[in-house]
Protein backbone atom coordinates (compact mmCIF):
# COMPACT_ATOMS: atom_id res chain seq x y z
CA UNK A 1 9.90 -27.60 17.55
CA UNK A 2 11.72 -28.23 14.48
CA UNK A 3 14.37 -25.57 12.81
CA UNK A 4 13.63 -24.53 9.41
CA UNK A 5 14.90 -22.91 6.61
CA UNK A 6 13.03 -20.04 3.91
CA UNK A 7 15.45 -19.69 0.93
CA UNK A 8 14.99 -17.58 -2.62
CA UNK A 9 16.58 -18.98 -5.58
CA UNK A 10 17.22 -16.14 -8.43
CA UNK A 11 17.70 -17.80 -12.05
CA UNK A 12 18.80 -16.30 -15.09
CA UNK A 13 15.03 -16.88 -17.89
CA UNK A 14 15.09 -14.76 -20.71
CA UNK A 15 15.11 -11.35 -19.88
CA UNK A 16 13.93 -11.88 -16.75
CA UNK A 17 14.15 -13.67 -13.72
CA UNK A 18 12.77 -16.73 -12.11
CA UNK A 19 12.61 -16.24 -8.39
CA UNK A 20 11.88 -19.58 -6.57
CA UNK A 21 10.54 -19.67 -2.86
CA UNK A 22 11.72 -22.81 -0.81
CA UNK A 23 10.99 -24.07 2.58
CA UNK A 24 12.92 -26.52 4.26
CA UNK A 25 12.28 -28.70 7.35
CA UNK A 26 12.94 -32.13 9.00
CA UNK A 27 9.97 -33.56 10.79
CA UNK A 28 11.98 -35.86 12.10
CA UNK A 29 10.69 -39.70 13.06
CA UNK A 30 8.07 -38.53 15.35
CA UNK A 31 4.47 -39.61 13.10
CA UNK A 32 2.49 -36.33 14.26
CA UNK A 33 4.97 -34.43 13.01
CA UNK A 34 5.49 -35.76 9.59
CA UNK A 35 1.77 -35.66 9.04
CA UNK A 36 1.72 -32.35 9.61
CA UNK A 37 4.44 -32.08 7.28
CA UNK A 38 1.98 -33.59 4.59
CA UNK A 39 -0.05 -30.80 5.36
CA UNK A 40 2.36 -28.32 4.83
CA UNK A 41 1.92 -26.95 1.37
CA UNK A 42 -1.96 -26.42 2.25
CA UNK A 43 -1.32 -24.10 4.95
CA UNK A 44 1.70 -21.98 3.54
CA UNK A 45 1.71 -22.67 -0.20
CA UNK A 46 -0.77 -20.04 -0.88
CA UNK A 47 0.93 -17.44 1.04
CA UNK A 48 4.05 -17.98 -1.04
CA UNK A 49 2.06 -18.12 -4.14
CA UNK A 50 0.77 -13.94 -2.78
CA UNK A 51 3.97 -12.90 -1.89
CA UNK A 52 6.01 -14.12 -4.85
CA UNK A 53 2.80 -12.21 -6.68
CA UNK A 54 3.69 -9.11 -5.00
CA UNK A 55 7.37 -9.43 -4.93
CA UNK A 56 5.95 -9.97 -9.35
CA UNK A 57 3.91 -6.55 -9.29
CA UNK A 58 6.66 -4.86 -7.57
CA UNK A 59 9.56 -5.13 -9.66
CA UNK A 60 7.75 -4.93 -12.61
CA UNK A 61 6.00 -1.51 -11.85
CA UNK A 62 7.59 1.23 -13.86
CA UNK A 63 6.78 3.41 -10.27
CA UNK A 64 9.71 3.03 -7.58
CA UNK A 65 8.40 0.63 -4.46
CA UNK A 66 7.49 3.24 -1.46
CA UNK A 67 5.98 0.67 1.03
CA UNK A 68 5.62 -3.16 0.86
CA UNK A 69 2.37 -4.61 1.85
């Protein structure tokens, strides 16, 4: 089991802001586990792509948030 890290990154742009999602592990030496690591972005990337999407809609909604989904 390997410890990682989720970080946001909040960026002055324009008017706006850029909000980037990171994830951050060590594989470590052990071969399995760094090709899994390769594999990574395929598994998770398009979940991050949703939720930065919805965490998008959200603050740009003239409505108040009640619920996240």
């Amino acid at each position: 089991q390997h410890a990682s890290t989720g970080t946001f990154m909040l960026t002055p742009e324009g008017e706006g802001t850029k909000v980037t999602w990171a994830y951050d592990t060590s594989m470590g030496y052990d071969i399995v586990s760094r090709y899994f690591g390769l594999m990574l972005d395929g598994w998770i990337g398009s979940e991050y792509d949703r939720g930065l999407s919805t965490l998008a809609k959200l603050l740009e909604s003239p409505e108040p948030a009640q619920t996240v989904p």
